[in-house]
Protein backbone atom coordinates (compact mmCIF):
# COMPACT_ATOMS: atom_id res chain seq x y z
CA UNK A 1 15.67 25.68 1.96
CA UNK A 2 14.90 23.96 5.24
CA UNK A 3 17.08 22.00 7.23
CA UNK A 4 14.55 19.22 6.40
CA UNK A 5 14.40 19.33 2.27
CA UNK A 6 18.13 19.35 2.43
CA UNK A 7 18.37 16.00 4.30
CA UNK A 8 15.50 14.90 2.47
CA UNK A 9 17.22 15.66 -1.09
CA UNK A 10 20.65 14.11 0.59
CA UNK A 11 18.88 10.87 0.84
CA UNK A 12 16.91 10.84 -2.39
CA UNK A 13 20.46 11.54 -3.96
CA UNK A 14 21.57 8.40 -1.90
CA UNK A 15 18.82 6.73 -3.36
CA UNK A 16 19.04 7.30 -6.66
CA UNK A 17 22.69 6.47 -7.08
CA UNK A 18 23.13 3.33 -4.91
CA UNK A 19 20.19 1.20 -6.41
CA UNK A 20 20.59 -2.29 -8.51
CA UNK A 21 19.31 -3.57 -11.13
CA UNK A 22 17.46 -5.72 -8.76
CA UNK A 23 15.98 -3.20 -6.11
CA UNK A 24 14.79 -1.12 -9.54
CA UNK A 25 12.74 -4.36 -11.00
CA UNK A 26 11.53 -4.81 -7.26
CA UNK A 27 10.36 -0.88 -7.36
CA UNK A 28 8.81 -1.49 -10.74
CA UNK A 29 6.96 -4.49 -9.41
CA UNK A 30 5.84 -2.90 -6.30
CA UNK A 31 4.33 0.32 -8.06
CA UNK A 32 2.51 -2.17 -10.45
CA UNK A 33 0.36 -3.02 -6.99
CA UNK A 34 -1.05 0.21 -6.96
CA UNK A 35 -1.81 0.35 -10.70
CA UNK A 36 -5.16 -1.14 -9.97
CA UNK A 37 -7.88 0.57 -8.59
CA UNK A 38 -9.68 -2.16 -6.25
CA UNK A 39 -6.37 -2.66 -4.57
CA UNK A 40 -6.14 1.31 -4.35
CA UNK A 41 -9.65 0.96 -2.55
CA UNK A 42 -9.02 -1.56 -0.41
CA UNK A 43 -6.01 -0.27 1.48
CA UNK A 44 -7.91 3.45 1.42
CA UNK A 45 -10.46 1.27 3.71
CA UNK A 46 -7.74 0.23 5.70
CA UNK A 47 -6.02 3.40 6.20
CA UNK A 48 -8.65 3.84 9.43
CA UNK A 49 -9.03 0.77 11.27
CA UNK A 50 -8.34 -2.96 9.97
CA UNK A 51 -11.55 -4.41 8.99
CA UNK A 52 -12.46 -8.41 7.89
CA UNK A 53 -13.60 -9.33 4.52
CA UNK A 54 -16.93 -9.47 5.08
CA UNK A 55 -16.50 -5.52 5.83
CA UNK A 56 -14.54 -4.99 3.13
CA UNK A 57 -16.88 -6.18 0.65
CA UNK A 58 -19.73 -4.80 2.28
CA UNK A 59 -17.52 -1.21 1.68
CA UNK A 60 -16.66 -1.74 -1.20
CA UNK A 61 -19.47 -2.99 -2.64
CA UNK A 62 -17.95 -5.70 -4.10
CA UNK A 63 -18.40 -10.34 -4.09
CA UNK A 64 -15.92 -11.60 -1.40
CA UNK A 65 -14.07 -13.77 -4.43
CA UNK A 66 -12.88 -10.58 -5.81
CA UNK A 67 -11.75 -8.70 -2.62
CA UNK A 68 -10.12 -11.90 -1.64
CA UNK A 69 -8.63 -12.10 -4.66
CA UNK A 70 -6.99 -8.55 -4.25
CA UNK A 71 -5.97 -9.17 -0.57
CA UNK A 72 -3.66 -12.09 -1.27
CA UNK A 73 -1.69 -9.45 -4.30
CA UNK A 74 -1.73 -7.12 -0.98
CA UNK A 75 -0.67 -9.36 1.55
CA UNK A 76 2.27 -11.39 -1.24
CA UNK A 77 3.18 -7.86 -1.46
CA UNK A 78 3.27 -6.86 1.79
CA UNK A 79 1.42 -4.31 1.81
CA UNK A 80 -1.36 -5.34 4.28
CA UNK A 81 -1.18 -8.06 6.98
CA UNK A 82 -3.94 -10.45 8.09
CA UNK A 83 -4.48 -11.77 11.56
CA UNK A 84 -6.51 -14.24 13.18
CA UNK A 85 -9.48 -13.71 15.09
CA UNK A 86 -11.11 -16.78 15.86
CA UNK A 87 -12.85 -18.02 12.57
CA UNK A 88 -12.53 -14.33 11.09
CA UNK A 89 -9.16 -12.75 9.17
CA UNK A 90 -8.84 -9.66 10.29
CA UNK A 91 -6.73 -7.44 7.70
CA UNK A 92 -4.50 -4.07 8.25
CA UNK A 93 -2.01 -2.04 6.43
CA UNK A 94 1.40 -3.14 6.84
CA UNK A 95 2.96 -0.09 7.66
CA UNK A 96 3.10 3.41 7.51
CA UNK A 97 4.73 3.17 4.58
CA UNK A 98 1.99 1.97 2.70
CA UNK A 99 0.02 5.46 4.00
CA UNK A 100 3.01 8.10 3.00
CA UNK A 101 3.32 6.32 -0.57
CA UNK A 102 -0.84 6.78 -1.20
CA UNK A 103 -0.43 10.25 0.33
CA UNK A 104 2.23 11.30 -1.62
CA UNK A 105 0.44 9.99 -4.73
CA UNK A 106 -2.48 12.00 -3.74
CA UNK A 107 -1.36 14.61 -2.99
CA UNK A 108 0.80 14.58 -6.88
CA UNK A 109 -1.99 14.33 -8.60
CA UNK A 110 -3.94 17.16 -6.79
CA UNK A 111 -0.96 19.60 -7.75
């Protein structure tokens, strides 16, 4: 085992057995964000470069109502964040959290 699975098990451990009640209903809340597939979508656009709504619906193929819709879950959830640029929102992933947790989904259900 690699010097980096160990410390990566060591923290999981530390994870799993220092979590509340409250950080597990936070976890449960936060995975219910990516239970939808248009908000799945939307932050895959994202992953490249931030885009504005207009380019997200254009991508997505979708009525700016619903994408805007679906942007304020991601942004509430902090998953994305929005910036101005004079009359235009433009919209980016938050972190690169938000990337690791697609990619290891991704990557789990390709196994």
């Amino acid at each position: 085992m690699t010097k980096e699975m160990q410390l990566s098990e060591k923290k999981v451990k530390h994870l799993v057995q220092n979590i509340s009640e409250a950080e597990l209903c936070d976890l449960a809340e936060l995975f219910k964000i990516f239970g939808d597939s248009t908000r799945i979508r939307i932050l895959y656009d994202l992953f490249e470069q931030e885009r504005n709504v207009t380019e997200l619906c254009a991508d997505l193929e979708m009525n700016q109502s619903a994408v805007s819709h679906q942007l304020k879950i991601l942004r509430t959830s902090k998953l994305i964040r929005a910036r101005r640029e004079g009359k235009t929102i433009v919209y980016s992933l938050a972190d690169e959290h938000v990337k690791a947790i697609i990619a290891m989904g991704k990557e789990h259900i390709e196994e």
